[in-house]
PDB file of N, CA and C in Angstrom:
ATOM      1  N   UNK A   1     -14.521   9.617  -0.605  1.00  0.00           N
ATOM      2  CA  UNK A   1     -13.931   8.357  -0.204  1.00  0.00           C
ATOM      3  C   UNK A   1     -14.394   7.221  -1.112  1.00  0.00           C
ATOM      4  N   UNK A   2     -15.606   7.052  -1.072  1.00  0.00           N
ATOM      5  CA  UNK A   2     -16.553   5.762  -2.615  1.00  0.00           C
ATOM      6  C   UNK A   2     -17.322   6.732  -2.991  1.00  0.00           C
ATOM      7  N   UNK A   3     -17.281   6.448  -4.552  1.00  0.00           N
ATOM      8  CA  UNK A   3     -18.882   7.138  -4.990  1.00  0.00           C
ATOM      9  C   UNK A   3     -19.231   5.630  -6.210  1.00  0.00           C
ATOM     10  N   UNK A   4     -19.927   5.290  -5.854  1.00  0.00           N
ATOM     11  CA  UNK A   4     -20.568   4.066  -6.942  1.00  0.00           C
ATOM     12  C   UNK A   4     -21.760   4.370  -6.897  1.00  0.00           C
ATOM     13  N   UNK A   5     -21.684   5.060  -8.664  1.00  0.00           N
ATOM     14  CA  UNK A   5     -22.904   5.400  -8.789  1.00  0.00           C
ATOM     15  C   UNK A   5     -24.051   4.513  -9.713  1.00  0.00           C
ATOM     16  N   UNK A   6     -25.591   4.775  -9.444  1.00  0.00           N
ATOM     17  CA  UNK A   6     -26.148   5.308  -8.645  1.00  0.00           C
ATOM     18  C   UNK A   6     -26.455   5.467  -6.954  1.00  0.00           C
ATOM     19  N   UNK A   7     -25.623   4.248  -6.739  1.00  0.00           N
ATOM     20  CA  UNK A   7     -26.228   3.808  -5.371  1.00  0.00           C
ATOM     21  C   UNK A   7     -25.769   4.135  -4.470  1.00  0.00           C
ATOM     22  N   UNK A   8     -24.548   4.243  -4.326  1.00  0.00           N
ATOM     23  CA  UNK A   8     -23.755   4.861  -2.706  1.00  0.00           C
ATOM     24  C   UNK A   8     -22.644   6.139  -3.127  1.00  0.00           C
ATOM     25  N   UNK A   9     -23.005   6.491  -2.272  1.00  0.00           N
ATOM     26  CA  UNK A   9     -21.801   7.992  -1.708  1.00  0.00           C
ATOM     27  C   UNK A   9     -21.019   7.824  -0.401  1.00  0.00           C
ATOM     28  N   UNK A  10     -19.848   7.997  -0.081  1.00  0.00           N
ATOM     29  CA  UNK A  10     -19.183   7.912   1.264  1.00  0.00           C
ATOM     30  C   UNK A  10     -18.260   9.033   1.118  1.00  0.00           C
ATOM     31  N   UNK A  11     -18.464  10.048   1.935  1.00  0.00           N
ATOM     32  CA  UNK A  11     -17.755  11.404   2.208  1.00  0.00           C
ATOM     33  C   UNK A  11     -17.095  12.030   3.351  1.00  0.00           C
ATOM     34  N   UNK A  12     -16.190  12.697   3.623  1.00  0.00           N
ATOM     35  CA  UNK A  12     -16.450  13.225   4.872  1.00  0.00           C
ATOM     36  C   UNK A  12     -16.498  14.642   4.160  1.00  0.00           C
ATOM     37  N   UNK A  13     -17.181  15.397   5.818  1.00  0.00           N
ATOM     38  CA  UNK A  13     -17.856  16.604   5.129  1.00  0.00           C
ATOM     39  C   UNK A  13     -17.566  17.628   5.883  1.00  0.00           C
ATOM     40  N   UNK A  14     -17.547  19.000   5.810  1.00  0.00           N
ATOM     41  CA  UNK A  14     -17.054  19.508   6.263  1.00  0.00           C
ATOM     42  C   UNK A  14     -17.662  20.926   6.210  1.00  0.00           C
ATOM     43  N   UNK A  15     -17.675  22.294   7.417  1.00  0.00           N
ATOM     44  CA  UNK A  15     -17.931  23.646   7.343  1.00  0.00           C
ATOM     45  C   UNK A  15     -17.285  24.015   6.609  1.00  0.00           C
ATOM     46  N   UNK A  16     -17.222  25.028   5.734  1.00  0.00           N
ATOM     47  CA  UNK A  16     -16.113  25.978   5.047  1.00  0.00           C
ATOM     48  C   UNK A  16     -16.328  27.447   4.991  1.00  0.00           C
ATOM     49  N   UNK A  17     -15.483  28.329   4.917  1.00  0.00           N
ATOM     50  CA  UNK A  17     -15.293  29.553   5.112  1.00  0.00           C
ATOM     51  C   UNK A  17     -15.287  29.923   3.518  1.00  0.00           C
ATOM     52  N   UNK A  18     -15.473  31.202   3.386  1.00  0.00           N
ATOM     53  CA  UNK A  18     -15.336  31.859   1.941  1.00  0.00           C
ATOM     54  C   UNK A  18     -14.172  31.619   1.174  1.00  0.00           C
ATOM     55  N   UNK A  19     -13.365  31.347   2.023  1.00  0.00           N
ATOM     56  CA  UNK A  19     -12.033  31.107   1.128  1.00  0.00           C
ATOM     57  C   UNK A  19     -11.809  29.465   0.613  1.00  0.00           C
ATOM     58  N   UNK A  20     -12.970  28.560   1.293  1.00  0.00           N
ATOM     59  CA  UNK A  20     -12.698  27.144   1.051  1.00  0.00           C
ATOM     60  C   UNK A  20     -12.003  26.589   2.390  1.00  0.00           C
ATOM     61  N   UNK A  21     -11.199  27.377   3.201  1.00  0.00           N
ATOM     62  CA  UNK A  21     -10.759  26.794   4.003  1.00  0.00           C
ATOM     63  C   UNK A  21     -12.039  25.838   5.344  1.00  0.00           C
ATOM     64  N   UNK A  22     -11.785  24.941   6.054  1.00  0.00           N
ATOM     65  CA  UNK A  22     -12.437  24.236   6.801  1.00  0.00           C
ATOM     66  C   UNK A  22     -12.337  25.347   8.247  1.00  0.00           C
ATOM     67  N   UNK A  23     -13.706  24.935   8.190  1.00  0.00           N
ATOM     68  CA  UNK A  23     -14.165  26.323   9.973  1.00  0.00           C
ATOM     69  C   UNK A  23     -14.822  25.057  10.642  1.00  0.00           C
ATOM     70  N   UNK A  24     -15.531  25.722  11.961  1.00  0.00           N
ATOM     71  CA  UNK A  24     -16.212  25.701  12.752  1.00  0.00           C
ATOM     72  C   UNK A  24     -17.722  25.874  12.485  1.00  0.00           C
ATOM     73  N   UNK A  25     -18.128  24.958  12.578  1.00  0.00           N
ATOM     74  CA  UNK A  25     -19.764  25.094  12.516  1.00  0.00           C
ATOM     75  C   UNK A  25     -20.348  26.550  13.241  1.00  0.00           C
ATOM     76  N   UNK A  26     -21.047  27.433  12.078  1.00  0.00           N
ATOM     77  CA  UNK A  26     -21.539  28.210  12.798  1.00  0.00           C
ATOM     78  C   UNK A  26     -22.687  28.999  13.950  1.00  0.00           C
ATOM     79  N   UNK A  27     -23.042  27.280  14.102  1.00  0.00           N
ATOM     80  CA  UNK A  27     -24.503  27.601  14.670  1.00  0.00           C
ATOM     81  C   UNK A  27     -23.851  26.385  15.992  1.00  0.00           C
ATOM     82  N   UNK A  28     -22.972  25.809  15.752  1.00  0.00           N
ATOM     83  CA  UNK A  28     -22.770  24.655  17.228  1.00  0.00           C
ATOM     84  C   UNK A  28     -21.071  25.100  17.012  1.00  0.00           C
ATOM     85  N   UNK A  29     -20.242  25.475  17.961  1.00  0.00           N
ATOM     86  CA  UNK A  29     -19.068  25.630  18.139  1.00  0.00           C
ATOM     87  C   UNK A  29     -18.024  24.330  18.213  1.00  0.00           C
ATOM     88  N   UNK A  30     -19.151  23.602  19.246  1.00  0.00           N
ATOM     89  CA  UNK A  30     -18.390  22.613  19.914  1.00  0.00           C
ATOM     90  C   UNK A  30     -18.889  20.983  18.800  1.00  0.00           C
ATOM     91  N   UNK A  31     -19.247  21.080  17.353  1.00  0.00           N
ATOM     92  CA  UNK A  31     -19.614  20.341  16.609  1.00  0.00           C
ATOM     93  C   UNK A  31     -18.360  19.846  16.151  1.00  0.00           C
ATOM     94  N   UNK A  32     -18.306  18.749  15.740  1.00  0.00           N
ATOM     95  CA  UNK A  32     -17.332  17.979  15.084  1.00  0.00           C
ATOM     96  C   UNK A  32     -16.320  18.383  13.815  1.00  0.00           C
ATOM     97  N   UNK A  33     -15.306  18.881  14.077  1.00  0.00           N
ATOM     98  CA  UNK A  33     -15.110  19.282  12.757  1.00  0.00           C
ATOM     99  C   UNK A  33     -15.177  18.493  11.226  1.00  0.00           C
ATOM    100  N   UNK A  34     -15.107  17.336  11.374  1.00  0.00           N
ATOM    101  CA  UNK A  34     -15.471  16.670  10.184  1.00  0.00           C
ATOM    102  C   UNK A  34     -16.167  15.411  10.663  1.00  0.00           C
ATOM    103  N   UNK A  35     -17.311  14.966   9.421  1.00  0.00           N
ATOM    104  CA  UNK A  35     -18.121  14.017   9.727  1.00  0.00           C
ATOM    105  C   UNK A  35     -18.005  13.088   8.732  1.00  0.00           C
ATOM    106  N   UNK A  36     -18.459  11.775   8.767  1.00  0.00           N
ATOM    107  CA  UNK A  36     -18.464  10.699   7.960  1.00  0.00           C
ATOM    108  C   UNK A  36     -19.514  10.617   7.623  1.00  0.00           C
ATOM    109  N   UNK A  37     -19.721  10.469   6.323  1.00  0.00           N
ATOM    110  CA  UNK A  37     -21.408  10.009   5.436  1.00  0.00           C
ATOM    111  C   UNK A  37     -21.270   9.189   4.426  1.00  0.00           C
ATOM    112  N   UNK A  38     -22.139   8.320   5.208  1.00  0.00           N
ATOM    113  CA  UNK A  38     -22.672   7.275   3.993  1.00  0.00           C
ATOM    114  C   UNK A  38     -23.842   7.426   3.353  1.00  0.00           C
ATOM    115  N   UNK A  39     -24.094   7.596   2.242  1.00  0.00           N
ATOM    116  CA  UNK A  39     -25.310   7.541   1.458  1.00  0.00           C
ATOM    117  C   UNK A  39     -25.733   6.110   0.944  1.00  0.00           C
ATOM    118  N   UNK A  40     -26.504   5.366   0.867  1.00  0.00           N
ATOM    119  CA  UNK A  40     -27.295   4.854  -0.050  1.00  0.00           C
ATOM    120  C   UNK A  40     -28.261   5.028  -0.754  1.00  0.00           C
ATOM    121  N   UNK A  41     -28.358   4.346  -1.753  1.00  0.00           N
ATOM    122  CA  UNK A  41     -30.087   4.599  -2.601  1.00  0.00           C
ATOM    123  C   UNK A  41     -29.995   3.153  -2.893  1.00  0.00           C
ATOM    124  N   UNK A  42     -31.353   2.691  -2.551  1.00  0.00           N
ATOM    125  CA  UNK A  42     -31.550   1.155  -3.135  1.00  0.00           C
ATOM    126  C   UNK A  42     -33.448   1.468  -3.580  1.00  0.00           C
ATOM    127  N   UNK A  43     -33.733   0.795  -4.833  1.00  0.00           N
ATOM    128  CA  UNK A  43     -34.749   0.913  -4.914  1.00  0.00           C
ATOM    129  C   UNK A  43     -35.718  -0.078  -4.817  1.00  0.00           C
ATOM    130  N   UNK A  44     -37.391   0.253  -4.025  1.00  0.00           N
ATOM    131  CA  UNK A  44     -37.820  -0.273  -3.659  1.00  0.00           C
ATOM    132  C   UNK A  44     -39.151  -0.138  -4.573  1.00  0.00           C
ATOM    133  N   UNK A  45     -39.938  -1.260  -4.046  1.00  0.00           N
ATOM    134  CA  UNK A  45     -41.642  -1.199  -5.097  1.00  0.00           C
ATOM    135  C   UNK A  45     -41.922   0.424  -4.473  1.00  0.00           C
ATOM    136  N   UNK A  46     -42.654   1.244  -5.957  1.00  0.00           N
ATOM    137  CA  UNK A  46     -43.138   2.388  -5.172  1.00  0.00           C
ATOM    138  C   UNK A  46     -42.037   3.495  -4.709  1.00  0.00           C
ATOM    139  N   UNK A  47     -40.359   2.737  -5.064  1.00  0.00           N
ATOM    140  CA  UNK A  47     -39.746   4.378  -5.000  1.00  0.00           C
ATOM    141  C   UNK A  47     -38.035   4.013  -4.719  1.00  0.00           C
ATOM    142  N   UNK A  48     -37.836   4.765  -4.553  1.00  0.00           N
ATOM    143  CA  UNK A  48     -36.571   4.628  -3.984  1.00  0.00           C
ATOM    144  C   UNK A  48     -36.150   5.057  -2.558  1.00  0.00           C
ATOM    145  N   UNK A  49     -35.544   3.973  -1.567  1.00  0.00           N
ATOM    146  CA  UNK A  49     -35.352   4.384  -0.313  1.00  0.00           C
ATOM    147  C   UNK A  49     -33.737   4.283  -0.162  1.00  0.00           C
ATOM    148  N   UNK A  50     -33.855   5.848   0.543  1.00  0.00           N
ATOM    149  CA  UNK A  50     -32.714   6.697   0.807  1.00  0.00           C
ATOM    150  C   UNK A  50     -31.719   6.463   2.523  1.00  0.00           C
ATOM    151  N   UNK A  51     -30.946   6.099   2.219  1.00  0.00           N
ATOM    152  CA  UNK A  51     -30.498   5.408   3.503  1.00  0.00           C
ATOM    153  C   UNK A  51     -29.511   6.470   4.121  1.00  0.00           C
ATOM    154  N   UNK A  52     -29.217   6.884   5.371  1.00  0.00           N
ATOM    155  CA  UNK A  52     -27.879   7.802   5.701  1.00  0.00           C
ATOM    156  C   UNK A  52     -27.611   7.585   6.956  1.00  0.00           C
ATOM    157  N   UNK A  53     -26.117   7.494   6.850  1.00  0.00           N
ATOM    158  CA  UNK A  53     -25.591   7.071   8.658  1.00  0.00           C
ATOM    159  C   UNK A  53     -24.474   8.254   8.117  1.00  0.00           C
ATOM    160  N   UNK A  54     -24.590   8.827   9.359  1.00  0.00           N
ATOM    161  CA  UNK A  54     -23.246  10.054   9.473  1.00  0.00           C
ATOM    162  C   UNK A  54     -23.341   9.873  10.697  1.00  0.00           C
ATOM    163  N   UNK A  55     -21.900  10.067  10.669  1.00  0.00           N
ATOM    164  CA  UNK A  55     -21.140  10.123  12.239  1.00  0.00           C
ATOM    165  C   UNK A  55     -19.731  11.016  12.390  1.00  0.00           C
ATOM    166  N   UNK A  56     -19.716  11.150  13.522  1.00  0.00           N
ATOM    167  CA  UNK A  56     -18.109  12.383  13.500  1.00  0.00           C
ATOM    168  C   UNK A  56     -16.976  11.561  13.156  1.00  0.00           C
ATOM    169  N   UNK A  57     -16.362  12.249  12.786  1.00  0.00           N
ATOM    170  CA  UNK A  57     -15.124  12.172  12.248  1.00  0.00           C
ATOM    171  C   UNK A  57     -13.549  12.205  12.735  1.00  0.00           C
ATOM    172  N   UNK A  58     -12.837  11.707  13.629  1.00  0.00           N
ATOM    173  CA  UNK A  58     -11.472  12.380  14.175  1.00  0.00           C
ATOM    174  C   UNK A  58     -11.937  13.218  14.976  1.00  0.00           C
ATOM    175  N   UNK A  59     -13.093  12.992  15.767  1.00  0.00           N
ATOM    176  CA  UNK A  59     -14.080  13.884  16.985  1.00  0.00           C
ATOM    177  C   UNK A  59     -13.283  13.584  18.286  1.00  0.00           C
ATOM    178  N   UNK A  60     -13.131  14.605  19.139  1.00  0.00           N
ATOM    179  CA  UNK A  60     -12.969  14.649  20.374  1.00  0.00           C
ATOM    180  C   UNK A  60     -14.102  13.998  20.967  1.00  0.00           C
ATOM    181  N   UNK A  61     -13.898  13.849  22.501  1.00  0.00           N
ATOM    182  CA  UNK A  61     -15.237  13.133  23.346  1.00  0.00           C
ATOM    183  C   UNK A  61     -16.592  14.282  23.179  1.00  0.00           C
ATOM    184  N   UNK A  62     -15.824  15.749  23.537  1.00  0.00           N
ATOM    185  CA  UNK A  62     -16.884  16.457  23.879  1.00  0.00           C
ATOM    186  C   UNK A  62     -17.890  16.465  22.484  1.00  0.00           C
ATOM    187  N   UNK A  63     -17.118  16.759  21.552  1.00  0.00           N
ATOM    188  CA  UNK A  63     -17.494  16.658  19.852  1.00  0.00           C
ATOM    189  C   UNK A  63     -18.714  15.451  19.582  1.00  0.00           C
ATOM    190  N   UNK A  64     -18.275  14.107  20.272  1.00  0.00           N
ATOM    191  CA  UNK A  64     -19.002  12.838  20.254  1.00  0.00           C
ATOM    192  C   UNK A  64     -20.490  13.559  20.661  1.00  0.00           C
ATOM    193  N   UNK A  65     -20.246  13.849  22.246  1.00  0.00           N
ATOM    194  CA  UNK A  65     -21.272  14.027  22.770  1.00  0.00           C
ATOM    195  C   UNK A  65     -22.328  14.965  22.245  1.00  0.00           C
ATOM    196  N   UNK A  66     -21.765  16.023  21.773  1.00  0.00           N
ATOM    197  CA  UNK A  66     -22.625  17.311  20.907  1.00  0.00           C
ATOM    198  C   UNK A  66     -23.379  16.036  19.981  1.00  0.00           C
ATOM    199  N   UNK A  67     -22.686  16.182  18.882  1.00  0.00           N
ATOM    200  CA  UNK A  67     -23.663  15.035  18.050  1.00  0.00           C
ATOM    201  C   UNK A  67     -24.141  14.302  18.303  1.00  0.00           C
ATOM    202  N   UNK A  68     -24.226  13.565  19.193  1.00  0.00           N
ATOM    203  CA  UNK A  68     -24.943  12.411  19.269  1.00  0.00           C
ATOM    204  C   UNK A  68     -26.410  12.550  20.191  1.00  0.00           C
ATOM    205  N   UNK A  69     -25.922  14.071  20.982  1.00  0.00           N
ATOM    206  CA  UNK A  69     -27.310  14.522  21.632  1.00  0.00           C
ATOM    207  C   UNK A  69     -28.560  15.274  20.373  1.00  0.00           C
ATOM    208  N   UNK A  70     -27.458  15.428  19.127  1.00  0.00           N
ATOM    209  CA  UNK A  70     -28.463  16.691  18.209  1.00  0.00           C
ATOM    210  C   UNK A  70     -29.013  15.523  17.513  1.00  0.00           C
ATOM    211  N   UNK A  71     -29.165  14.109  17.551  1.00  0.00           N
ATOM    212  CA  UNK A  71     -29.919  13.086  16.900  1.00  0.00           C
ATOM    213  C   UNK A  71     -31.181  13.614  16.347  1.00  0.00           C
ATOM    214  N   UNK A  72     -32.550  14.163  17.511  1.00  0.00           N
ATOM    215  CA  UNK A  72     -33.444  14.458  16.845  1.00  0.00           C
ATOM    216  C   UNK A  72     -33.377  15.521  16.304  1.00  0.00           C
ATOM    217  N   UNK A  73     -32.665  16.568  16.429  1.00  0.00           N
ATOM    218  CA  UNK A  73     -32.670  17.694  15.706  1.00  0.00           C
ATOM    219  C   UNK A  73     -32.133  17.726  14.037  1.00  0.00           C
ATOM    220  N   UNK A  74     -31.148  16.731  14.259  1.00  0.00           N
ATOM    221  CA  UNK A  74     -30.817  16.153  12.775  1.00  0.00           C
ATOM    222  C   UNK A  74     -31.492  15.433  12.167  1.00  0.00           C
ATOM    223  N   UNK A  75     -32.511  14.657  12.472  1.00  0.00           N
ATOM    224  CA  UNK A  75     -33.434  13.838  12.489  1.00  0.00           C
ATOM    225  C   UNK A  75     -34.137  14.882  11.374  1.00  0.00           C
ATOM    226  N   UNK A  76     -34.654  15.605  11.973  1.00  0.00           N
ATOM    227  CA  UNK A  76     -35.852  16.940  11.722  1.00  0.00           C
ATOM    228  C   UNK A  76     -35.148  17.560  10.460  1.00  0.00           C
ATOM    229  N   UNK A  77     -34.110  17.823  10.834  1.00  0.00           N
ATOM    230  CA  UNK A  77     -33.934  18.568   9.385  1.00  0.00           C
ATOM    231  C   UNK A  77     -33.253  18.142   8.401  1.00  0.00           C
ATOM    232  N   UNK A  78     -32.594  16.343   8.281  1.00  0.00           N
ATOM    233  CA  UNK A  78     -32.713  16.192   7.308  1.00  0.00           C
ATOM    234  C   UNK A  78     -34.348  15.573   6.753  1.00  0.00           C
ATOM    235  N   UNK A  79     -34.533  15.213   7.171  1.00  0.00           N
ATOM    236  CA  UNK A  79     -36.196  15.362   6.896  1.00  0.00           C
ATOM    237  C   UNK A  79     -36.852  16.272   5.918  1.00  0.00           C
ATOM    238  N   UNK A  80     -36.631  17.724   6.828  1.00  0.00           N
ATOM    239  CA  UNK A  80     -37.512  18.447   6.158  1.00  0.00           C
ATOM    240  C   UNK A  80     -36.372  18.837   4.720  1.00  0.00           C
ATOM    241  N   UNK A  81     -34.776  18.603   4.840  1.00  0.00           N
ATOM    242  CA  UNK A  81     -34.567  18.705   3.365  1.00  0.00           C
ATOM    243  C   UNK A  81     -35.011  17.874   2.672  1.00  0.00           C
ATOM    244  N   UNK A  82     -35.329  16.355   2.476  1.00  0.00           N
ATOM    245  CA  UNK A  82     -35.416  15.439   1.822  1.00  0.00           C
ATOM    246  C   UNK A  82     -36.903  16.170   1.384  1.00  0.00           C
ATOM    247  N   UNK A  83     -37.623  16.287   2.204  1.00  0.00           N
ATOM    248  CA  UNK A  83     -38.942  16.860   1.649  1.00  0.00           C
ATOM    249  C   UNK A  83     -39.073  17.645   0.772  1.00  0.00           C
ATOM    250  N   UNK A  84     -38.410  18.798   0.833  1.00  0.00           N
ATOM    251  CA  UNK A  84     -38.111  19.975  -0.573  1.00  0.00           C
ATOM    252  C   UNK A  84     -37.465  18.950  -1.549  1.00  0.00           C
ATOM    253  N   UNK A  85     -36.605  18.070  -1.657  1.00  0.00           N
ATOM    254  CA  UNK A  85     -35.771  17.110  -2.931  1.00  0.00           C
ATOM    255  C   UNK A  85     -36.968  16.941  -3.443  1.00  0.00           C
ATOM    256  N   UNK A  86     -38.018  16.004  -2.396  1.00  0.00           N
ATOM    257  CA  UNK A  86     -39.143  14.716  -2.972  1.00  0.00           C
ATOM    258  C   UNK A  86     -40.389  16.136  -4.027  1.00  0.00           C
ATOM    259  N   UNK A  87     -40.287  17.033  -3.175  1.00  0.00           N
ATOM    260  CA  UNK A  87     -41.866  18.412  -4.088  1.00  0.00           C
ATOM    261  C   UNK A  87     -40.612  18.318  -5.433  1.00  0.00           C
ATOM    262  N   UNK A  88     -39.684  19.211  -5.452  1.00  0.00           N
ATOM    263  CA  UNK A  88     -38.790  19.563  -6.284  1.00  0.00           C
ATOM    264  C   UNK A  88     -38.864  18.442  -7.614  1.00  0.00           C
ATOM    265  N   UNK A  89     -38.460  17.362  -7.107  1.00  0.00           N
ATOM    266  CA  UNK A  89     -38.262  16.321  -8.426  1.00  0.00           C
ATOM    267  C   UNK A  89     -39.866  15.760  -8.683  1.00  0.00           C
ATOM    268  N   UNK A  90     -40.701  15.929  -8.021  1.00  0.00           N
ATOM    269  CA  UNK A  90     -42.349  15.861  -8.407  1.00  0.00           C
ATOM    270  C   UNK A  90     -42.127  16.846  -9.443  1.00  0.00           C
ATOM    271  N   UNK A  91     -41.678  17.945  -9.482  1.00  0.00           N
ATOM    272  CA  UNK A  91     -41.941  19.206 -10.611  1.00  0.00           C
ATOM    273  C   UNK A  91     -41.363  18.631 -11.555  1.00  0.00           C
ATOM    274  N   UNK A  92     -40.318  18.328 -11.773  1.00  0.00           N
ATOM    275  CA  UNK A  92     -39.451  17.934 -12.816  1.00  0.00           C
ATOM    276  C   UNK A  92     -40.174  16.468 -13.383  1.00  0.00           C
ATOM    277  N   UNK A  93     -40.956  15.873 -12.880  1.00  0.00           N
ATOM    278  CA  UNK A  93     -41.418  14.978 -13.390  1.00  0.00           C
ATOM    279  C   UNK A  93     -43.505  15.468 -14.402  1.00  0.00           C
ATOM    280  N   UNK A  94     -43.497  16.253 -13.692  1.00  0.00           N
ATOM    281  CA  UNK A  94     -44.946  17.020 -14.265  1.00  0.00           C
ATOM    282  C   UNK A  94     -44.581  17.544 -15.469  1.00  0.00           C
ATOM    283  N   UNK A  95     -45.311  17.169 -16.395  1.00  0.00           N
ATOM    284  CA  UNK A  95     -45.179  17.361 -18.000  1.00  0.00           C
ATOM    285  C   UNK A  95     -45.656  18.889 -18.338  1.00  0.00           C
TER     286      UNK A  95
END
């Protein structure tokens, strides 16, 4: 939807099947089939801070409700991805 780079990304996003086609989340049924994401990056003293609001997409009520209860669970794991990014690009920066 925007990509101005470096700083923002806006997507919607989606499950996909082997063929590319759009599925069903395979671990939540009743998940949204498509979501909205905003990315930012703005940089700060000491680093760059990473900003993200996602929200459903053309979601039914029940769809709303799934997501919006998995807050901390999404919480948690984008977390722990950002954590593998932050070790990862430490390597790439070690001479």
């Amino acid at each position: 939807r925007e990509l101005k780079a470096p700083e923002k990304m806006v997507l919607i996003q989606c499950f996909s099947d082997p063929q590319g086609g759009v599925t069903r989340n395979p671990w939540a049924a009743g998940w949204p089939m498509y979501t909205h994401s905003t990315t930012t990056l703005t940089e700060q003293d000491g680093g760059t801070l990473m900003t993200l609001v996602w929200a459903p997409h053309e979601a039914t009520p029940e769809e709303e409700a799934l997501f919006a209860a998995s807050h901390d669970s999404m919480r948690q794991g984008w977390s722990g991805n950002i954590d593998v990014l932050e070790d990862y690009l430490s390597l790439l920066q070690t001479p």
